[in-house]
C-alpha atoms as a PDB file:
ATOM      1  CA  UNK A   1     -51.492 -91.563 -43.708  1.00  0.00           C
ATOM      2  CA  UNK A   2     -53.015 -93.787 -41.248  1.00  0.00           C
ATOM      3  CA  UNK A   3     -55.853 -91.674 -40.774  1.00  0.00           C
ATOM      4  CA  UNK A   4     -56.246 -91.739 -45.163  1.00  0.00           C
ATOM      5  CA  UNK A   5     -56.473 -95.453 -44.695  1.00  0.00           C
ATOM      6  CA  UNK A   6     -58.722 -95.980 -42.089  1.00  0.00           C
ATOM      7  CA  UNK A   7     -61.136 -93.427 -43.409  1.00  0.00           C
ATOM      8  CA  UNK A   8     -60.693 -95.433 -47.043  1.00  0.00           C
ATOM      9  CA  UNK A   9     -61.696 -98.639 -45.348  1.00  0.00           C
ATOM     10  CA  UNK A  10     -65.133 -97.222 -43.882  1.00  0.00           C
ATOM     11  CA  UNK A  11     -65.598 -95.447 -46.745  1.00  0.00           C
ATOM     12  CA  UNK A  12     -65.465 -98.230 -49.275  1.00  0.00           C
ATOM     13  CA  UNK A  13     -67.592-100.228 -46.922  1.00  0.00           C
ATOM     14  CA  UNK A  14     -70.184 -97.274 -47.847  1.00  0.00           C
ATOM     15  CA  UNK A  15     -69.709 -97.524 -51.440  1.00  0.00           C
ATOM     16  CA  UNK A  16     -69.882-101.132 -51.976  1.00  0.00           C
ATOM     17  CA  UNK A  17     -72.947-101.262 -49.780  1.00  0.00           C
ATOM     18  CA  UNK A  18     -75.065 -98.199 -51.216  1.00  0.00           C
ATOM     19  CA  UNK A  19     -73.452 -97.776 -54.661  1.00  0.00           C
ATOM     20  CA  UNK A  20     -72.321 -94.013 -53.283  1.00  0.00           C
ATOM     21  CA  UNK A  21     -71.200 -91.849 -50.528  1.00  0.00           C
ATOM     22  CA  UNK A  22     -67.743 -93.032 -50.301  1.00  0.00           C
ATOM     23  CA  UNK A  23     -66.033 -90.059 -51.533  1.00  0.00           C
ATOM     24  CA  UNK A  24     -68.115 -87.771 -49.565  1.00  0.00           C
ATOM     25  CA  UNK A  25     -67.200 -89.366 -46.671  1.00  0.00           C
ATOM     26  CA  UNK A  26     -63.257 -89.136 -47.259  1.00  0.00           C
ATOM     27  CA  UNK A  27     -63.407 -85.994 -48.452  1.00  0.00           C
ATOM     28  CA  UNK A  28     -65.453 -84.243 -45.183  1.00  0.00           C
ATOM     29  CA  UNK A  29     -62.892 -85.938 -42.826  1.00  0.00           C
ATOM     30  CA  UNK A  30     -59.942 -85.464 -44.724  1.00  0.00           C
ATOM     31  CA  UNK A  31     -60.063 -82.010 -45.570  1.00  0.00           C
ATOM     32  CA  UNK A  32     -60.418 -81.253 -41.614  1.00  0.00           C
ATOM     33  CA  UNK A  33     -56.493 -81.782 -42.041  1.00  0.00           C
ATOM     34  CA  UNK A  34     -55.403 -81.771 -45.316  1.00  0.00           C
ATOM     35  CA  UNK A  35     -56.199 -79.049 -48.398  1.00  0.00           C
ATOM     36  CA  UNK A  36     -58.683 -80.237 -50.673  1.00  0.00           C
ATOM     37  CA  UNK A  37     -56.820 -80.168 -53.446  1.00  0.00           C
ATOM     38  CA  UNK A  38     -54.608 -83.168 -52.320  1.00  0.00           C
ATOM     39  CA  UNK A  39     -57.414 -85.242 -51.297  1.00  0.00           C
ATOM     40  CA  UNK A  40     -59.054 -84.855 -54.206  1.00  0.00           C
ATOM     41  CA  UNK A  41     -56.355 -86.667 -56.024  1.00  0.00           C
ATOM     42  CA  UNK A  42     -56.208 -89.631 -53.731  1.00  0.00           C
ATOM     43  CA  UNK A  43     -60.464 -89.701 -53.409  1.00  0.00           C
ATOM     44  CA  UNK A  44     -60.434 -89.615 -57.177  1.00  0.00           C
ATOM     45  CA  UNK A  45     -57.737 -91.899 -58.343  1.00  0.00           C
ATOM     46  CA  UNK A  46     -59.293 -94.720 -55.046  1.00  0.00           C
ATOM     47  CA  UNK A  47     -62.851 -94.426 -56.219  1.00  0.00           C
ATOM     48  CA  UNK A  48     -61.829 -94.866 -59.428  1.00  0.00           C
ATOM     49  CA  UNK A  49     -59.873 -98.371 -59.152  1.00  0.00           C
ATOM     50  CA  UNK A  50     -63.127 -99.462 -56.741  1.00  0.00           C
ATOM     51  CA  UNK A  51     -65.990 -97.845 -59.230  1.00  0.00           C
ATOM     52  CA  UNK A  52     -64.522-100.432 -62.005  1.00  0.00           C
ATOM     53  CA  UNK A  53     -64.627-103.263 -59.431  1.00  0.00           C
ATOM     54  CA  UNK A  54     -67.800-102.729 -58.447  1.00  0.00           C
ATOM     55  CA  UNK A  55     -69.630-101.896 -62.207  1.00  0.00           C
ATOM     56  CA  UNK A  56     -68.382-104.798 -64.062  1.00  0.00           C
ATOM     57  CA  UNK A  57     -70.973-107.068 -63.080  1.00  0.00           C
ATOM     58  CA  UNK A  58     -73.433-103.873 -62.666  1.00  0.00           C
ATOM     59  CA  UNK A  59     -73.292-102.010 -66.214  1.00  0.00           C
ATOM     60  CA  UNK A  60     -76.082-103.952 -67.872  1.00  0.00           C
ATOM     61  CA  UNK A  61     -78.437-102.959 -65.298  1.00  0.00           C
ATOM     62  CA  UNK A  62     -78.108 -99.804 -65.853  1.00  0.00           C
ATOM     63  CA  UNK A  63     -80.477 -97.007 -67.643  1.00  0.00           C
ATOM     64  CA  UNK A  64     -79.116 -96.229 -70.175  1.00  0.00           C
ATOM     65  CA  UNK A  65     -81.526 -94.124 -72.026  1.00  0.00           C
ATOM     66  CA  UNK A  66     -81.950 -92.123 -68.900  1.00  0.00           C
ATOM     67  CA  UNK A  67     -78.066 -92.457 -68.393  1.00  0.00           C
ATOM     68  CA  UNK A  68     -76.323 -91.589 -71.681  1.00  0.00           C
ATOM     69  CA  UNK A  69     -78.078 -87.629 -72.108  1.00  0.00           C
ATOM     70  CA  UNK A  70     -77.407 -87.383 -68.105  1.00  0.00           C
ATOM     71  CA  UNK A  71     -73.427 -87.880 -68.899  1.00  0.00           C
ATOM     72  CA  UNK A  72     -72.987 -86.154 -71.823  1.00  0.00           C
ATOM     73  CA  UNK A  73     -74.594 -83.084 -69.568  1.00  0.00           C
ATOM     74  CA  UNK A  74     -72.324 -83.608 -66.741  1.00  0.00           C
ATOM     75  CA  UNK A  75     -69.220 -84.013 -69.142  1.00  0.00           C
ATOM     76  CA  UNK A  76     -69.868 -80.634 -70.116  1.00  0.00           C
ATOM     77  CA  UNK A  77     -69.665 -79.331 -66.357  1.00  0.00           C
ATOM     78  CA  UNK A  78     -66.173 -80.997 -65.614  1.00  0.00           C
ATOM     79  CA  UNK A  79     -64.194 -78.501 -66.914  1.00  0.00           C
ATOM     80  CA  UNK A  80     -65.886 -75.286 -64.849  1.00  0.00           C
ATOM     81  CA  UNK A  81     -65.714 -77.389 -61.957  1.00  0.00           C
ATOM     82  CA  UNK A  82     -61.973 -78.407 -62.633  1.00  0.00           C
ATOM     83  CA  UNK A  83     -61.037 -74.427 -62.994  1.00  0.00           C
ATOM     84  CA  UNK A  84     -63.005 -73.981 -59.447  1.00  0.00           C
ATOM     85  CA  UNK A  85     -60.638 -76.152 -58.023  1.00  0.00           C
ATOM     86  CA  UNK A  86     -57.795 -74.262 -59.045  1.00  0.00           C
ATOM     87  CA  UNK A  87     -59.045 -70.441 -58.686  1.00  0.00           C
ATOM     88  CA  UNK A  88     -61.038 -71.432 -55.377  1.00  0.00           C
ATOM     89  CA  UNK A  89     -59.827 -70.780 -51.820  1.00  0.00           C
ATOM     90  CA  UNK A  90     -58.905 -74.077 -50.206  1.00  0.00           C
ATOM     91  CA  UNK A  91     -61.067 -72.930 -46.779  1.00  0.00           C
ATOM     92  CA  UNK A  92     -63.675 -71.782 -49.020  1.00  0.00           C
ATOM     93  CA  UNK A  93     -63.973 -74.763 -51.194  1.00  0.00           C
ATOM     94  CA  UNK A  94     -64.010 -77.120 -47.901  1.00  0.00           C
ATOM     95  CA  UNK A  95     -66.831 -75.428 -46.660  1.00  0.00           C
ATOM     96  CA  UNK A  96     -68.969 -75.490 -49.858  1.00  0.00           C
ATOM     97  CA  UNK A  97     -68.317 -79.410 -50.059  1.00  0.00           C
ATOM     98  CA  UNK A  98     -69.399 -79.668 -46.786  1.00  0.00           C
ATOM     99  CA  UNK A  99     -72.712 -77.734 -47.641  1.00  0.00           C
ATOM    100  CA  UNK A 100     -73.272 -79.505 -51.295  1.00  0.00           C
ATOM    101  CA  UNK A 101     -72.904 -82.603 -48.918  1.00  0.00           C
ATOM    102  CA  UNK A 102     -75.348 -81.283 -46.158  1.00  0.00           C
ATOM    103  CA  UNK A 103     -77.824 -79.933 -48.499  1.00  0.00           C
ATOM    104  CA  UNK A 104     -78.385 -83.724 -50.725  1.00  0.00           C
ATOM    105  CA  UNK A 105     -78.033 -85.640 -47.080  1.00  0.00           C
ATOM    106  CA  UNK A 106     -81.322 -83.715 -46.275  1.00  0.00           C
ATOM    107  CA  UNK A 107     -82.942 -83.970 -49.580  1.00  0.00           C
ATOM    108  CA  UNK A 108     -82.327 -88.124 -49.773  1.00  0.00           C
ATOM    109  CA  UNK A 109     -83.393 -88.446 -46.074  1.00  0.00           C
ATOM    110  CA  UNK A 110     -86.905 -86.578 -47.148  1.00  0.00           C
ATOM    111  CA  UNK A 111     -87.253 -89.800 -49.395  1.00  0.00           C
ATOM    112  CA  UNK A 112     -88.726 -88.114 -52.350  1.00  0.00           C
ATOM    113  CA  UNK A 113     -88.515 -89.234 -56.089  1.00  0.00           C
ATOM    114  CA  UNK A 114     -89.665 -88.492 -59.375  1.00  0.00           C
ATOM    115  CA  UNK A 115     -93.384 -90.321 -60.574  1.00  0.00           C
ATOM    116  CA  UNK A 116     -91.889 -90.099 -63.726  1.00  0.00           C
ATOM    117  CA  UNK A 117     -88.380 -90.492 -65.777  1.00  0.00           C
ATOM    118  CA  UNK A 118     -87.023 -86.196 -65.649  1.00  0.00           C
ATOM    119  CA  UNK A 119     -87.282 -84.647 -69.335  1.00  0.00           C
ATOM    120  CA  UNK A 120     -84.313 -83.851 -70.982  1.00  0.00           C
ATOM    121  CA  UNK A 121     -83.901 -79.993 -70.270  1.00  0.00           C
ATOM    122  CA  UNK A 122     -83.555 -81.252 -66.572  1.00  0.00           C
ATOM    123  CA  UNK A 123     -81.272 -84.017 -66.772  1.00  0.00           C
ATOM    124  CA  UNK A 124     -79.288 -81.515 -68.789  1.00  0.00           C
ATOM    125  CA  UNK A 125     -79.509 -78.827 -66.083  1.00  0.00           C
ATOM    126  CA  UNK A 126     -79.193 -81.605 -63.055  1.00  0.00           C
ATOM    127  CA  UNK A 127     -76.076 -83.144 -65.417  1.00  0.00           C
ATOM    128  CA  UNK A 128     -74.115 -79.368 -65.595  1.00  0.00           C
ATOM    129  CA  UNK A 129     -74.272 -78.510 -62.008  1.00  0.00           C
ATOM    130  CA  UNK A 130     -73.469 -81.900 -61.253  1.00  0.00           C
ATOM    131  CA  UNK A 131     -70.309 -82.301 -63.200  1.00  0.00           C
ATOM    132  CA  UNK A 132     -69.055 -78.302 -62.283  1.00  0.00           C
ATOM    133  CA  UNK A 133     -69.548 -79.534 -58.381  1.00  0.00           C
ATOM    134  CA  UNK A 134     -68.002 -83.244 -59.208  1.00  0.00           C
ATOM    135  CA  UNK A 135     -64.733 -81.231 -61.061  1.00  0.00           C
ATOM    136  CA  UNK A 136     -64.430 -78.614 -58.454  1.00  0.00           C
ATOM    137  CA  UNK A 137     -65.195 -81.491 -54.749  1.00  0.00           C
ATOM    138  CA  UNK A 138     -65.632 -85.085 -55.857  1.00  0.00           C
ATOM    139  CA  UNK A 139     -68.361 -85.176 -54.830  1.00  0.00           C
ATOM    140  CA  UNK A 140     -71.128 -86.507 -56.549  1.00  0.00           C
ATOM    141  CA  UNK A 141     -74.434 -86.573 -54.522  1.00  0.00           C
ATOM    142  CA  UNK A 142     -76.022 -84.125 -56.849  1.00  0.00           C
ATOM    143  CA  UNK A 143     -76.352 -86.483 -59.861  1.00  0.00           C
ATOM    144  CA  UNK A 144     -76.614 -89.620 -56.836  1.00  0.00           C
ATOM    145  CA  UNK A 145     -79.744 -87.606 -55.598  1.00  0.00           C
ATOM    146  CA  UNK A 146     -81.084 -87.387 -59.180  1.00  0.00           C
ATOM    147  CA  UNK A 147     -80.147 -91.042 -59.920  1.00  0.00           C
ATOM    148  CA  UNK A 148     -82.469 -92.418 -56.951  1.00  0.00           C
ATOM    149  CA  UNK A 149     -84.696 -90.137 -57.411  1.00  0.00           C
ATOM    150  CA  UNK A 150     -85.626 -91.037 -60.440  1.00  0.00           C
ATOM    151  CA  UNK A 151     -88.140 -94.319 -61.131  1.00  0.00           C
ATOM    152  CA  UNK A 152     -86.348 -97.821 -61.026  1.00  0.00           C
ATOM    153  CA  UNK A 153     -85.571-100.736 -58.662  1.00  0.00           C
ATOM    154  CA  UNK A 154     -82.730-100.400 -56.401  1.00  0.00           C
ATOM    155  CA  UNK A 155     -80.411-102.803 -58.201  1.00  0.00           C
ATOM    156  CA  UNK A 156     -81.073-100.190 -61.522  1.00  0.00           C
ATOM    157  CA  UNK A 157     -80.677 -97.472 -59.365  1.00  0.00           C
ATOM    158  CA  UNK A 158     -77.208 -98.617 -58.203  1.00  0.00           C
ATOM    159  CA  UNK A 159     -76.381 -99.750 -61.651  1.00  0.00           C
ATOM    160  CA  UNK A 160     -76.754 -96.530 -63.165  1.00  0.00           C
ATOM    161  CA  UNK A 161     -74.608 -94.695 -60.403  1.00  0.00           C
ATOM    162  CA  UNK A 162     -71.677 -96.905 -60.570  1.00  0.00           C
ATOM    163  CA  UNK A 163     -71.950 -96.400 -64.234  1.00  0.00           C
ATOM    164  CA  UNK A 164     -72.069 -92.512 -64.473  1.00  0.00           C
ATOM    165  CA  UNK A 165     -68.802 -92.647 -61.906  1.00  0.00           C
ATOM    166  CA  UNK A 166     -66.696 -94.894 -63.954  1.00  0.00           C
ATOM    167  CA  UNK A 167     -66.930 -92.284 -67.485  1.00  0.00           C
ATOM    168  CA  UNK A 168     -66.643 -89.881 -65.297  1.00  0.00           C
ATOM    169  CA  UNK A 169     -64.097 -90.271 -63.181  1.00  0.00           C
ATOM    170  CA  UNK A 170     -61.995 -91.720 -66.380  1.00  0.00           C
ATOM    171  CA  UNK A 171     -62.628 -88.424 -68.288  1.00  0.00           C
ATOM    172  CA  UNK A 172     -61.729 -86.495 -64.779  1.00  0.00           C
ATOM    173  CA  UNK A 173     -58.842 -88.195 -64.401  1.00  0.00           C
ATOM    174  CA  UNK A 174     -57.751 -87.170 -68.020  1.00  0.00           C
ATOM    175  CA  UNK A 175     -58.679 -83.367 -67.116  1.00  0.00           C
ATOM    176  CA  UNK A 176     -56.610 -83.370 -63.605  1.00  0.00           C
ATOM    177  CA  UNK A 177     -53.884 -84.756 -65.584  1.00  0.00           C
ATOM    178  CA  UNK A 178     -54.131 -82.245 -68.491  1.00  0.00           C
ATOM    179  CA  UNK A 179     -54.087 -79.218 -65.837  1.00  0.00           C
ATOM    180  CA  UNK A 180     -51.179 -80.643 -63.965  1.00  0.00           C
ATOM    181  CA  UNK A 181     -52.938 -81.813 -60.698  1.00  0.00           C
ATOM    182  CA  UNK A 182     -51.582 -85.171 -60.515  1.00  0.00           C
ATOM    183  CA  UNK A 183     -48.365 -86.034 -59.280  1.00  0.00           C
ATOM    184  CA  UNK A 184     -46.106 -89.049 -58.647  1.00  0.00           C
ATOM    185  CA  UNK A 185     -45.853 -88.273 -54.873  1.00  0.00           C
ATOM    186  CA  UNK A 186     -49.819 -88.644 -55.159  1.00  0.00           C
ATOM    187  CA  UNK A 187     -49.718 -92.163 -56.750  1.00  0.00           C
ATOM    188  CA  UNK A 188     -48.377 -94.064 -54.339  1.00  0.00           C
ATOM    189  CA  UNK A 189     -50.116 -92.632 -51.627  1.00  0.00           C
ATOM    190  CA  UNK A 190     -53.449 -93.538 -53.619  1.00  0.00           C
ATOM    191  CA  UNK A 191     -51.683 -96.691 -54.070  1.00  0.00           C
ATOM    192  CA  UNK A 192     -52.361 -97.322 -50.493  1.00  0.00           C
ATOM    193  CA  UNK A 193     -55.573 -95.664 -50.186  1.00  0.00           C
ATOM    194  CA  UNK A 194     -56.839 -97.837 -52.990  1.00  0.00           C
ATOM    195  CA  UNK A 195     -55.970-100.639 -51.601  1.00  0.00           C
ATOM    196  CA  UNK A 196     -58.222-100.377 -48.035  1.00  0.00           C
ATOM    197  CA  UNK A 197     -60.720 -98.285 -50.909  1.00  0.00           C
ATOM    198  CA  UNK A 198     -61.665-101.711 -52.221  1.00  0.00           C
ATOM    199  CA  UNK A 199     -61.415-104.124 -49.099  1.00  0.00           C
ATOM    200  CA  UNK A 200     -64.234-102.114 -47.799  1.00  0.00           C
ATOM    201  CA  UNK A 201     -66.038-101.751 -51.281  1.00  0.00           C
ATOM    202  CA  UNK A 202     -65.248-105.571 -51.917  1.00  0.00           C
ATOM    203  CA  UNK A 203     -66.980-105.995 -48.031  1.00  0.00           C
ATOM    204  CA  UNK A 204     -69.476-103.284 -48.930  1.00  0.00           C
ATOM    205  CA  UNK A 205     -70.772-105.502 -51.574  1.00  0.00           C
ATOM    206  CA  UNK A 206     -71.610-108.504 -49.312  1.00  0.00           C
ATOM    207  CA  UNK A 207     -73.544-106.343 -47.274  1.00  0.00           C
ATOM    208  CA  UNK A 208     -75.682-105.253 -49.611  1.00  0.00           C
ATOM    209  CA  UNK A 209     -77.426-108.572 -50.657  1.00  0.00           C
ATOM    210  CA  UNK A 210     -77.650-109.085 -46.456  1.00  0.00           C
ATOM    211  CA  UNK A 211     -78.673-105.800 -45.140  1.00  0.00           C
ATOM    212  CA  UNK A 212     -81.802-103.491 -44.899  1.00  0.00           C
ATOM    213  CA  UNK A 213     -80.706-100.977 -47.547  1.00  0.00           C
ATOM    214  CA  UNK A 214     -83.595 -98.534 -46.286  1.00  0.00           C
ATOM    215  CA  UNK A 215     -81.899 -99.088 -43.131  1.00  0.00           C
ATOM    216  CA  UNK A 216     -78.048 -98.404 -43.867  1.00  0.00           C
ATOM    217  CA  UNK A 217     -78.834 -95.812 -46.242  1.00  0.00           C
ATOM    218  CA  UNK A 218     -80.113 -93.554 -43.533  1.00  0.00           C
ATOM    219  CA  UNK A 219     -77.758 -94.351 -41.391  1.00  0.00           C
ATOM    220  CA  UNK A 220     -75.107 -93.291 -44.063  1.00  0.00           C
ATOM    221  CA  UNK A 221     -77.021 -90.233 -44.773  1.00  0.00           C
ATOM    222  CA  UNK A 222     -77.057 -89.271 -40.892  1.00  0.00           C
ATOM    223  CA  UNK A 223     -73.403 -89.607 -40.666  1.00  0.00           C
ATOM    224  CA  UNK A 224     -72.838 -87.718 -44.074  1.00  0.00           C
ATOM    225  CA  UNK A 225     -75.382 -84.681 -42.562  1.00  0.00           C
ATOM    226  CA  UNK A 226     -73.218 -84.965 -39.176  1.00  0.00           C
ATOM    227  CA  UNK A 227     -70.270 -84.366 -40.809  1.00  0.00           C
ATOM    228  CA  UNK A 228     -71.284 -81.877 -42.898  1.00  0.00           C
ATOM    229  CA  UNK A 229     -72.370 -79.879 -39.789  1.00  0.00           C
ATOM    230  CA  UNK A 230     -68.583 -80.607 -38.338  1.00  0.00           C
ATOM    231  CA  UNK A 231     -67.066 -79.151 -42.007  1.00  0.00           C
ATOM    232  CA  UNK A 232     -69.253 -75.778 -41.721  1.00  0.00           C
ATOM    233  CA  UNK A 233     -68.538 -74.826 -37.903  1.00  0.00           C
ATOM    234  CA  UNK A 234     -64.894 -75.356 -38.371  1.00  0.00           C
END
């Protein structure tokens, strides 16, 4: 448990700071010892309680034109991704999160965006994948890719992340819940989890209006490609 913590504390440091990454980061080191499965529950219910922290004040930055056809897309991926999760084996599914992570760590390192805002057809097809993946890992760089990638300041940018990951983490929470994959064992341990989830989101924020975010977002997206590389080999 004292390895959950610790790894919550960095990764809500991450979150707070770059508006995502955190639950990539707990889930590549915590499913080197534990089954996927389990910490998705605690990733999900953590981020969840630290997403609301951190959107209150962010929501009405958001873009919402580009932001409401992107969810109701990725909506419609949750439930594939949440039978994955079930169907999936457990050494299988760590290794493709630790791919899907790889994979967008070397596509937001290569820096590029969109000129223009994506058409519809592919925020539909970006918002499917991205919710069957999200379901199945928790792990959202997919639509984060697409999100920065897309035209806007980095305060609208962040805006619109925190935003898509509060509806959906409250409608994945309802699916888990409907399919029997949260229990009261997992509760309190998220309980705890949550807790060092949003010290470091909480300190995470504070960074951000100090720090180089060019700067720490590489640096996040070294580590995440690192331990990607660590999830494959073993």
């Amino acid at each position: 448990m004292s390895l959950a913590l610790v790894t919550a504390l960095v990764a809500g440091i991450i979150r707070g700071t770059t508006g995502f990454g955190g639950p990539a980061i707990m889930m590549l080191v915590l499913t080197q010892f534990y089954s996927p499965a389990s910490v998705l529950v605690l990733v999900l219910l953590a981020d969840y309680v630290a997403n609301w922290q951190l959107a209150v004040g962010a929501m009405r930055h958001a873009a919402w034109r580009f932001l409401t056809p992107l969810l109701i897309a990725t909506l419609a991926g949750l439930p594939a991704g949440i039978y994955l999760l079930q169907a999936v084996d457990p050494l299988l599914l760590k290794k493709s999160i630790a791919m899907v992570v790889g994979v967008c760590a070397v596509l937001m390192l290569s820096g590029w965006r969109y000129q223009a805002t994506p058409g519809l057809p592919t925020i539909g097809l970006v918002g499917i994948f991205g919710g069957t993946v999200v379901g199945a890992t928790m792990i959202a760089l997919p639509v984060m890719i697409f999100i920065f990638s897309a035209p806007g300041n980095a305060v609208v940018s962040r805006a619109t992340a925190l935003s898509w990951g509060v509806v959906t983490s409250s409608v994945l929470i309802a699916g888990y819940a409907f399919r029997d994959l949260l229990g009261l064992n997992d509760l309190w341990q998220a309980a705890l989890v949550t807790v060092a989830y949003m010290v470091g989101a909480f300190a995470g924020t504070r960074i951000f209006k100090k720090l180089s975010e060019t700067m720490f977002r590489r640096v996040v997206l070294v580590a995440l490609l690192a331990l990607s590389l660590i999830g494959i080999a073993t």
